[in-house]
Protein backbone atom coordinates (compact mmCIF):
# COMPACT_ATOMS: atom_id res chain seq x y z
CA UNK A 1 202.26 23.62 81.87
CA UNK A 2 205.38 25.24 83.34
CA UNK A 3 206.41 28.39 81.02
CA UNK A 4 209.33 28.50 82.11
CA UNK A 5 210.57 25.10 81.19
CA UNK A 6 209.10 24.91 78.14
CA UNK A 7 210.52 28.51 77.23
CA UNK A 8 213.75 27.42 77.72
CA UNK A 9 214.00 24.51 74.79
CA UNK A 10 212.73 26.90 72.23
CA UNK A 11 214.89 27.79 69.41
CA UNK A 12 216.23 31.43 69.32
CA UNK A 13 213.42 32.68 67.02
CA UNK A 14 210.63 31.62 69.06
CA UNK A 15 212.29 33.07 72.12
CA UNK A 16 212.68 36.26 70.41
CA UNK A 17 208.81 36.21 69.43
CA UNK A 18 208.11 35.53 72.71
CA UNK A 19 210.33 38.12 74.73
CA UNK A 20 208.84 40.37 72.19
CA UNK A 21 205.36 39.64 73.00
CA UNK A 22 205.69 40.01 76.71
CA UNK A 23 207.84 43.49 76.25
CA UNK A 24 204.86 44.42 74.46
CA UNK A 25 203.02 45.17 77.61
CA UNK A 26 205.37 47.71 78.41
CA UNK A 27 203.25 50.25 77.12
CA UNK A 28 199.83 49.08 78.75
CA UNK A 29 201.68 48.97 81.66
CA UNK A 30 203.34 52.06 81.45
CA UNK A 31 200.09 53.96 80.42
CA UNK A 32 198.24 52.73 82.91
CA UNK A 33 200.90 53.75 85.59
CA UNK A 34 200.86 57.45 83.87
CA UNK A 35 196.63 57.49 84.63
CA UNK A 36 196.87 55.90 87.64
CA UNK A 37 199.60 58.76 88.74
CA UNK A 38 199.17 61.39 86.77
CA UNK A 39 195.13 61.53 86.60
CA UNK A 40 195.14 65.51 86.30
CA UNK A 41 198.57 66.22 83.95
CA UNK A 42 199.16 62.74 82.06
CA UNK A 43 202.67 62.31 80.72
CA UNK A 44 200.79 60.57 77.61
CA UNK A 45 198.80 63.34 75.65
CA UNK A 46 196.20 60.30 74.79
CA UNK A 47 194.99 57.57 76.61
CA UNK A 48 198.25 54.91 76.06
CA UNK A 49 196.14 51.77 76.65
CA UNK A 50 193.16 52.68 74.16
CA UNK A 51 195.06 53.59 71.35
CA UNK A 52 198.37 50.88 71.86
CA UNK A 53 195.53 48.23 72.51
CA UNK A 54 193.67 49.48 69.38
CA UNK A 55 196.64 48.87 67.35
CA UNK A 56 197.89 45.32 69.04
CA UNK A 57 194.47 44.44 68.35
CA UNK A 58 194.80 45.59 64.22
CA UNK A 59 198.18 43.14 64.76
CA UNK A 60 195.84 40.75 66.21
CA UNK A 61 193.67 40.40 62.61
CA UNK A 62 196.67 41.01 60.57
CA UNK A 63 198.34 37.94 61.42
CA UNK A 64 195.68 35.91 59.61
CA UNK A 65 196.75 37.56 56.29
CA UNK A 66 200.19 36.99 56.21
CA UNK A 67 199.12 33.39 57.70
CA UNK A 68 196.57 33.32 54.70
CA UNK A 69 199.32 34.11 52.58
CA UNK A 70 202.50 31.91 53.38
CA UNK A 71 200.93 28.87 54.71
CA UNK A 72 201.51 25.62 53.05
CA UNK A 73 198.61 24.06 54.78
CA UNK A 74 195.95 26.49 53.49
CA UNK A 75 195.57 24.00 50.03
CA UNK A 76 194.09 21.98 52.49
CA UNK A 77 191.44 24.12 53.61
CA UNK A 78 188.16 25.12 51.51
CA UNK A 79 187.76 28.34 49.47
CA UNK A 80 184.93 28.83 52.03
CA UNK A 81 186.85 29.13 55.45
CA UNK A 82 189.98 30.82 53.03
CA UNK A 83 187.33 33.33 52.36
CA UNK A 84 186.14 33.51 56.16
CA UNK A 85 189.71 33.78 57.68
CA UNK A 86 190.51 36.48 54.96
CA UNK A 87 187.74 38.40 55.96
CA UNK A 88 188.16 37.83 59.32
CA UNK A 89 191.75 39.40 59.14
CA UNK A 90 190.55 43.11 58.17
CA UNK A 91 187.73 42.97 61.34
CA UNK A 92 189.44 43.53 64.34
CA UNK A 93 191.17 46.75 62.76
CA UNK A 94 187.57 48.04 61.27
CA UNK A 95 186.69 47.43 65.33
CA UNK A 96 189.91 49.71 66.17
CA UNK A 97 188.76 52.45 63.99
CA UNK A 98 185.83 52.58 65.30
CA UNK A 99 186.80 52.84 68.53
CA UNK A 100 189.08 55.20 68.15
CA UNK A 101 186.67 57.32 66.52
CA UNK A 102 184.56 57.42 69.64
CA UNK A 103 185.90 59.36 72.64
CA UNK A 104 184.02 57.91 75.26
CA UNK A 105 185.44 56.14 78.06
CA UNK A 106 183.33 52.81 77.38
CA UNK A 107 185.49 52.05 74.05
CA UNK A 108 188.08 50.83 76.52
CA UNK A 109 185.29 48.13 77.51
CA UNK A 110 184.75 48.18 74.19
CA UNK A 111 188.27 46.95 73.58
CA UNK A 112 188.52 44.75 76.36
CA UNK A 113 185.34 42.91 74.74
CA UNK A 114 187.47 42.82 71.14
CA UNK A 115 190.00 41.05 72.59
CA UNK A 116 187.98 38.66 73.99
CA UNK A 117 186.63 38.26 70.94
CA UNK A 118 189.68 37.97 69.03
CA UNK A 119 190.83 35.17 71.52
CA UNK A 120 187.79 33.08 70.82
CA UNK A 121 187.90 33.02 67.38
CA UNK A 122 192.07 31.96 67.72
CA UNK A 123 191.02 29.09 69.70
CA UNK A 124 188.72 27.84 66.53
CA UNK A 125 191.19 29.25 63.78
CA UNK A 126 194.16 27.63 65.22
CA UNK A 127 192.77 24.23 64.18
CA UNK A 128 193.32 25.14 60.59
CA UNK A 129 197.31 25.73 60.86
CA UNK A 130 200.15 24.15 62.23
CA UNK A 131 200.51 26.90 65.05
CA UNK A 132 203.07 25.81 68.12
CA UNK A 133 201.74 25.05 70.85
CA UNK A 134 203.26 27.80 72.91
CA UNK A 135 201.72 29.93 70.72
CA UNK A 136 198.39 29.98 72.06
CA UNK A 137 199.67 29.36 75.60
CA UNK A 138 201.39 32.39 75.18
CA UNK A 139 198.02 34.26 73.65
CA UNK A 140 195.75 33.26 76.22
CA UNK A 141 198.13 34.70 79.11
CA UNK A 142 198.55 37.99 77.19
CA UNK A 143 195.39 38.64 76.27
CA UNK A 144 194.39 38.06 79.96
CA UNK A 145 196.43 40.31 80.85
CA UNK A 146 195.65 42.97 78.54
CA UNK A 147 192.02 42.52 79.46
CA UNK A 148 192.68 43.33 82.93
CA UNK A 149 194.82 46.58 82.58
CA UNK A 150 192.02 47.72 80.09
CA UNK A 151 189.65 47.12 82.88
CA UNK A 152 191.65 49.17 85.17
CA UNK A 153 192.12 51.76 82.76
CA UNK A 154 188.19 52.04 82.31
CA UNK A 155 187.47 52.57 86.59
CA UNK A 156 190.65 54.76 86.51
CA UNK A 157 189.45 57.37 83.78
CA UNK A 158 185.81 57.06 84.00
CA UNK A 159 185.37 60.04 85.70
CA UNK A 160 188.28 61.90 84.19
């Protein structure tokens, strides 16, 4: 699948929610630049990926909620995977506290291992609502990437 063609027959709302998405990397980009420069007098007082990717990740669950919430589809779903997916929703941000409780450099593996998570669980979730199909496209290749600065992040401050 070529992104870039199918980006461009999108309607302007989904190409907002898309730039969006990608600009969000900015700052898992950005604080892995500052740690990767700036190892002994970070620009960030905290460490930028950890705590951005703890929130994304909170995002990540809430979506479900408001999904939960709004979609017409849901009537045709069970009370028992209503009940799961509701649940589900809260989870990744209980996972975000707790890792942001912790300061110990293995949350960020931690974290990495959420998202993961998080992307497995979309790929069986999905099935219940009428997502686009750009949707998870675009998913998959931001999680990926997410994973892999938060894998960098972990070598680069593991002995900070």
């Amino acid at each position: 699948m070529n992104f870039s063609n199918y980006f461009y027959c999108k309607n302007r709302n989904t190409k907002l929610i898309i730039i969006l998405s990608i600009l969000g990397l900015f700052p898992f980009l950005f604080g892995l630049i500052d740690i990767l420069f700036n190892k002994d007098n970070l620009f960030f007082v905290i460490n930028l990926p950890k705590y951005y990717g703890s929130i994304i990740l909170t995002f990540l669950g809430a979506v479900y909620w408001g999904i939960i919430l709004n979609d017409i589809h849901k009537n045709l779903m069970s009370d028992k995977v209503k009940s799961l997916i509701i649940c589900w929703s809260i989870i990744p941000s209980l996972w975000s506290g707790l890792i942001l409780i912790f300061d110990h450099n293995i949350t960020i593996i931690i974290l990495a291992l959420c998202y993961i998570i998080v992307q497995i669980i979309d790929e069986f979730i999905i099935k219940y609502f009428k997502f686009p199909v750009w949707y998870l496209f675009l998913r998959r290749s931001l999680t990926i990437i997410v994973i892999i600065i938060l894998i960098f992040t972990y070598f680069l401050v593991r002995n900070i």
